[in-house]
N, C-alpha and C. Protein backbone atom coordinates (compact mmCIF):
# COMPACT_ATOMS: atom_id res chain seq x y z
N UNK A 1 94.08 104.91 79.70
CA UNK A 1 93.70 105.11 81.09
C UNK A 1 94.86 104.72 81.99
N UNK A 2 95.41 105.60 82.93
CA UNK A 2 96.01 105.36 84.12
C UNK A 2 95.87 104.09 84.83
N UNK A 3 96.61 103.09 85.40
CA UNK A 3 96.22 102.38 86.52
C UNK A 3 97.36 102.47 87.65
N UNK A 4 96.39 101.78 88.56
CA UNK A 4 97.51 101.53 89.54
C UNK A 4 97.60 100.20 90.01
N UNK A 5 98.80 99.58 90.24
CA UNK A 5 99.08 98.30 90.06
C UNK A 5 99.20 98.10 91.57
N UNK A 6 98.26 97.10 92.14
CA UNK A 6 98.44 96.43 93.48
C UNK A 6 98.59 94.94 93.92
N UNK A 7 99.17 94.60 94.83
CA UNK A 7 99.33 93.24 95.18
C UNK A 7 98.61 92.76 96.14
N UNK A 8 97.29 92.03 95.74
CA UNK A 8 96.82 91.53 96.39
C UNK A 8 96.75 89.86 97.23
N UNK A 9 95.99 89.76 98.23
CA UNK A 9 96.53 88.32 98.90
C UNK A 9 95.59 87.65 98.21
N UNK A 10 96.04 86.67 97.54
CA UNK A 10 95.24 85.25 96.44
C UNK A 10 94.86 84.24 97.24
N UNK A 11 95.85 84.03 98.26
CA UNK A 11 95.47 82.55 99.09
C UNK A 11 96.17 82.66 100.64
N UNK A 12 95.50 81.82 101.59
CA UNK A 12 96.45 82.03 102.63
C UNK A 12 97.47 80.94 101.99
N UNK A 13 98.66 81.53 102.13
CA UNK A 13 99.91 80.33 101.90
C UNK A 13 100.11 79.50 103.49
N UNK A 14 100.56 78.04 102.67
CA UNK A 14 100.73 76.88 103.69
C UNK A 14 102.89 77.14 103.83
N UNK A 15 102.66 77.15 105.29
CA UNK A 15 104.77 77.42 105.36
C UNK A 15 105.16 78.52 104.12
N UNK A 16 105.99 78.18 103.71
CA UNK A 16 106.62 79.98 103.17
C UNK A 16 105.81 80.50 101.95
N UNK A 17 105.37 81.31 102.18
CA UNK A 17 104.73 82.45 100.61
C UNK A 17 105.16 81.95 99.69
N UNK A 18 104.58 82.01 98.70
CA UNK A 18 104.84 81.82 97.40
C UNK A 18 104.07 82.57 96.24
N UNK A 19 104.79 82.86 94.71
CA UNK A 19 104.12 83.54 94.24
C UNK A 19 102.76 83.42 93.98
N UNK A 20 102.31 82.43 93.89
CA UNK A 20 100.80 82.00 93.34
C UNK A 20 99.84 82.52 94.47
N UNK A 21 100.60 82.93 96.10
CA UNK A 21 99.52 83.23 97.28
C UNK A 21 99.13 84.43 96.85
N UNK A 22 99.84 85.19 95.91
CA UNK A 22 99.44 86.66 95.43
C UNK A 22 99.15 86.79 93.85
N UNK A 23 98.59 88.31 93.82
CA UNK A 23 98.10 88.48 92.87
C UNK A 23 98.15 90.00 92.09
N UNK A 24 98.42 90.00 91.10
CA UNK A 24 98.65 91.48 90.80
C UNK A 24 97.39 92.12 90.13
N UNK A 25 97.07 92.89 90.51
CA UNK A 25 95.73 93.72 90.41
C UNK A 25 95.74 94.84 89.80
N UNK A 26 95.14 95.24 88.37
CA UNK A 26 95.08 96.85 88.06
C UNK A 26 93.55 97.39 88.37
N UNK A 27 93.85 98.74 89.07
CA UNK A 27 92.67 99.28 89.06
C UNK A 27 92.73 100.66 88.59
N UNK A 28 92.00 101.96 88.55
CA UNK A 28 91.89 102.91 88.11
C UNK A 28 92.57 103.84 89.25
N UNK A 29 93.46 104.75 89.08
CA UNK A 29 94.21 105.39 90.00
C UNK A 29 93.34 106.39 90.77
N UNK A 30 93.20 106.10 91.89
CA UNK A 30 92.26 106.91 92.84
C UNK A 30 92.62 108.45 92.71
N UNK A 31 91.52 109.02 92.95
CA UNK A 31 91.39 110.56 93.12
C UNK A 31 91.32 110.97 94.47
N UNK A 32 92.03 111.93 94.82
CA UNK A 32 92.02 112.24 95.97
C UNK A 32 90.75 113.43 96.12
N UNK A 33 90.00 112.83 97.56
CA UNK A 33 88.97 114.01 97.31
C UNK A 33 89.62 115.54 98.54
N UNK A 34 89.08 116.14 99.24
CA UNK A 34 88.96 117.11 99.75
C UNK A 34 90.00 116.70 100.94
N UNK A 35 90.50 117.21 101.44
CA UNK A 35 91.59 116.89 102.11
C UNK A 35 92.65 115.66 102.40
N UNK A 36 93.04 115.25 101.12
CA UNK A 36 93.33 114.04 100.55
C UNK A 36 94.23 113.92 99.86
N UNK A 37 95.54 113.36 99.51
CA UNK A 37 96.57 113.21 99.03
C UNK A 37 97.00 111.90 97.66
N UNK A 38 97.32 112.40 96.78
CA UNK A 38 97.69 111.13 95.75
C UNK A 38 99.27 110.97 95.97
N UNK A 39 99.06 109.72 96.66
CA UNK A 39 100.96 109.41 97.10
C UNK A 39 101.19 108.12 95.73
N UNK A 40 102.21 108.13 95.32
CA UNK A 40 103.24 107.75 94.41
C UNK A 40 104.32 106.84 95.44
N UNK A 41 104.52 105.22 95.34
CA UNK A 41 105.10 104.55 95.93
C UNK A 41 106.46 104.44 95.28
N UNK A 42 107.54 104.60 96.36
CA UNK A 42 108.70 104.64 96.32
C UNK A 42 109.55 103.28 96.95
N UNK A 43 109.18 103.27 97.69
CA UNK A 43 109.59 102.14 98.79
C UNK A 43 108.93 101.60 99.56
N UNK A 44 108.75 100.28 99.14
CA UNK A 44 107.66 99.20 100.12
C UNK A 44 108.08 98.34 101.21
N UNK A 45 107.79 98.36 102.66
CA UNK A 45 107.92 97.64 103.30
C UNK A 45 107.63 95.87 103.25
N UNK A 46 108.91 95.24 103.16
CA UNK A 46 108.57 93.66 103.21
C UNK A 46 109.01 92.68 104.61
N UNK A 47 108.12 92.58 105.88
CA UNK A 47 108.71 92.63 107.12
C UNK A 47 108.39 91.39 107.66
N UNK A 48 109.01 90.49 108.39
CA UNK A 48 108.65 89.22 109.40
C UNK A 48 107.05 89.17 110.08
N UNK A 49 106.18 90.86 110.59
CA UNK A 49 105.07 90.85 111.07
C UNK A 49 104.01 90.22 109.81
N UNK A 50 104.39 90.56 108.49
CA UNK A 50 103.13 90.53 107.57
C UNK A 50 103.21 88.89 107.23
N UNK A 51 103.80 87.94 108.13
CA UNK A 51 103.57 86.55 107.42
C UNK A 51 102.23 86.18 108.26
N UNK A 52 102.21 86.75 109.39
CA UNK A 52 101.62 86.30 110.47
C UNK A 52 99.68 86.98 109.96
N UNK A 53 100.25 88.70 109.34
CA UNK A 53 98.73 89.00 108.52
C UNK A 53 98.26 88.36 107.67
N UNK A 54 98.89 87.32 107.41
CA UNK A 54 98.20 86.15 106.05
C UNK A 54 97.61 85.22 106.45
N UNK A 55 97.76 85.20 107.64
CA UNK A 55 96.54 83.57 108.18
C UNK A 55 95.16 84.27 108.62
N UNK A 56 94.19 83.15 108.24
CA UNK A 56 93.19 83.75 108.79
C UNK A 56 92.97 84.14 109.63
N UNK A 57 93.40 83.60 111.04
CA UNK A 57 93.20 83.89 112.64
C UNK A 57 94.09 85.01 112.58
N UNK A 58 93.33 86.06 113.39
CA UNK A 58 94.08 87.21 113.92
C UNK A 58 95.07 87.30 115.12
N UNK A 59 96.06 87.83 115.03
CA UNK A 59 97.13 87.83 116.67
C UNK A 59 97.11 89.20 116.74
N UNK A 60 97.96 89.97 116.96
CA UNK A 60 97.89 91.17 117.39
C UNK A 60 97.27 92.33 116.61
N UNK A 61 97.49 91.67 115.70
CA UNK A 61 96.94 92.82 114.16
C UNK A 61 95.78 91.86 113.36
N UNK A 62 94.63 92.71 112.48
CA UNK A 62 94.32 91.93 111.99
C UNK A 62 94.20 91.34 110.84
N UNK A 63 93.60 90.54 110.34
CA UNK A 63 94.29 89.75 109.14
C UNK A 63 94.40 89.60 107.77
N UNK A 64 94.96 89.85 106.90
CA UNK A 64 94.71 90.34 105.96
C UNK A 64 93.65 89.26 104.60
N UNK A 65 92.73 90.28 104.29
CA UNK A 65 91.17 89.30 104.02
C UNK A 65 92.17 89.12 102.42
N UNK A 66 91.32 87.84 101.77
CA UNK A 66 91.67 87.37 100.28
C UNK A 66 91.09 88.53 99.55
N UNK A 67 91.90 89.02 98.66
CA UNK A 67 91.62 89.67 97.94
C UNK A 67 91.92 91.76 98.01
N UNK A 68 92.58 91.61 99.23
CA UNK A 68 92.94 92.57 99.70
C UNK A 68 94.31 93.28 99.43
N UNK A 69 94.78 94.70 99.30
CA UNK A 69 95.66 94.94 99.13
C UNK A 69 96.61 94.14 100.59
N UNK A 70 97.67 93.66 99.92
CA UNK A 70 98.98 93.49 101.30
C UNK A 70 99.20 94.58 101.87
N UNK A 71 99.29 94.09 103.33
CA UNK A 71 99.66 95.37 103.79
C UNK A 71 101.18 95.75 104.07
N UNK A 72 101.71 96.74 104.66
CA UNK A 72 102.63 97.66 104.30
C UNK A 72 103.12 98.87 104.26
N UNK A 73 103.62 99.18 105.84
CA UNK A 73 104.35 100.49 104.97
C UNK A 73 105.08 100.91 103.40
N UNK A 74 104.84 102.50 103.48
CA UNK A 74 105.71 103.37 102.06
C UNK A 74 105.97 104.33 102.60
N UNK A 75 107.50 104.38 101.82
CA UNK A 75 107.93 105.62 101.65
C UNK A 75 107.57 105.94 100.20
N UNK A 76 106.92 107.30 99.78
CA UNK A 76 106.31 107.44 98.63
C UNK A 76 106.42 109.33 98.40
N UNK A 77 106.15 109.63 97.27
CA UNK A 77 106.19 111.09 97.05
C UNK A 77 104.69 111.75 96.72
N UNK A 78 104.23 113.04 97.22
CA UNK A 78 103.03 113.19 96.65
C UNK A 78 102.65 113.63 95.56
N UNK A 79 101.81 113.22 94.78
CA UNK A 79 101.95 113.83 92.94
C UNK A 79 100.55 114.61 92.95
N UNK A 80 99.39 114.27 93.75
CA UNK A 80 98.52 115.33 94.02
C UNK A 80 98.07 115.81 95.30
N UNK A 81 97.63 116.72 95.89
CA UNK A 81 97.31 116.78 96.38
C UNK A 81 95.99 118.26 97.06
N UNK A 82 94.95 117.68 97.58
CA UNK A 82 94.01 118.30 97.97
C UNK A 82 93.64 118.37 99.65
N UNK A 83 94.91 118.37 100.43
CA UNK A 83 95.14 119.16 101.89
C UNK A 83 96.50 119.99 101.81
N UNK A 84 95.98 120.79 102.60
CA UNK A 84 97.23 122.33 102.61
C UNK A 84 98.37 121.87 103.20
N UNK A 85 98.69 120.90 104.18
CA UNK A 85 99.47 120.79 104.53
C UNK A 85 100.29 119.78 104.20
N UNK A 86 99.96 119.19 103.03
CA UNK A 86 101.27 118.84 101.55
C UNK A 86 100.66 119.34 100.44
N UNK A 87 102.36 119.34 99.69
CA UNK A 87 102.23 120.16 98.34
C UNK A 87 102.64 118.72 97.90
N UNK A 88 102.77 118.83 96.41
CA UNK A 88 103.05 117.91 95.16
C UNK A 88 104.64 117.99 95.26
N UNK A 89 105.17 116.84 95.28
CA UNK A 89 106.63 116.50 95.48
C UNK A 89 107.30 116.22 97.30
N UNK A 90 106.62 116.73 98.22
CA UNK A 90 106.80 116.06 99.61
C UNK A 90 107.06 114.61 99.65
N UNK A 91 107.88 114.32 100.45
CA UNK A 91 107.85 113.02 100.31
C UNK A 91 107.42 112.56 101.95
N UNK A 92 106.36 111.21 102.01
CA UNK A 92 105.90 110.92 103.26
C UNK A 92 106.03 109.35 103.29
N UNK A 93 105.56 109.18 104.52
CA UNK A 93 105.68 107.28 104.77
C UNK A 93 104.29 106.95 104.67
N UNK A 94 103.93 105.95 105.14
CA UNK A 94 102.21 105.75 105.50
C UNK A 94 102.15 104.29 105.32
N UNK A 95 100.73 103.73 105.89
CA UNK A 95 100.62 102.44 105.52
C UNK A 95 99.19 102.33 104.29
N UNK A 96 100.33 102.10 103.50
CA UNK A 96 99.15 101.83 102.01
C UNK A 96 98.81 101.00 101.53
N UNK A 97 100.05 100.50 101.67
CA UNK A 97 100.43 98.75 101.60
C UNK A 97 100.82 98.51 99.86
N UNK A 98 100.89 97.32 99.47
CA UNK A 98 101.75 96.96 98.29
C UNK A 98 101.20 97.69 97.04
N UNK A 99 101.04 98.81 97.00
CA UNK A 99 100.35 99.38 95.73
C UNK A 99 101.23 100.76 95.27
N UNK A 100 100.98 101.04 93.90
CA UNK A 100 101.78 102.05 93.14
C UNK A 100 101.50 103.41 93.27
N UNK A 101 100.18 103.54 93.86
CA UNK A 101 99.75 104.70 93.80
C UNK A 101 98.23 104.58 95.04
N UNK A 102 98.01 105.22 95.73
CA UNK A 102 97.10 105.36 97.08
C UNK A 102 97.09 106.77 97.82
């Protein structure tokens, strides 16, 4: 069986991240339904805003819950897809956040 490998938030971290605040997650690689795209991650955004999505209290954005994919822009390629206006091999950005496949 296929998976797709995501990084999820384990703990809020106290001062700087650390590996143990995360967690690596396999799940079953989503299907894209009816106007819907299977993007393939290429390049993950790692940015100064997402320390601030790890605390519980929300500021401008909101916060990223335990157990949740990190969030995150990608640059990623599409390997399926079921809307007309991408084909398989386009390459797009999006916010998917830390995962292999979305």
């Amino acid at each position: 069986m296929a998976v797709n490998k995501k990084i999820v938030l384990a703990s809020r971290p106290v001062g700087f991240p650390k590996e143990t605040d995360f967690k690596l997650v396999e799940s079953p690689i989503p299907t894209p339904g009816d106007g819907e795209v299977l993007v393939r991650s290429i390049y993950l955004s790692v940015d100064p805003y997402m320390r601030g999505r790890m605390n519980a209290v929300g500021g401008y954005a909101a916060p990223v819950q335990i157990g949740q994919v990190m969030v995150g822009g990608v640059s990623g390629q599409v390997v399926q897809s079921h809307d007309p206006a991408f084909k398989e091999g386009d390459y797009v950005v999006g916010q998917i956040g830390w995962q292999q496949r979305c």
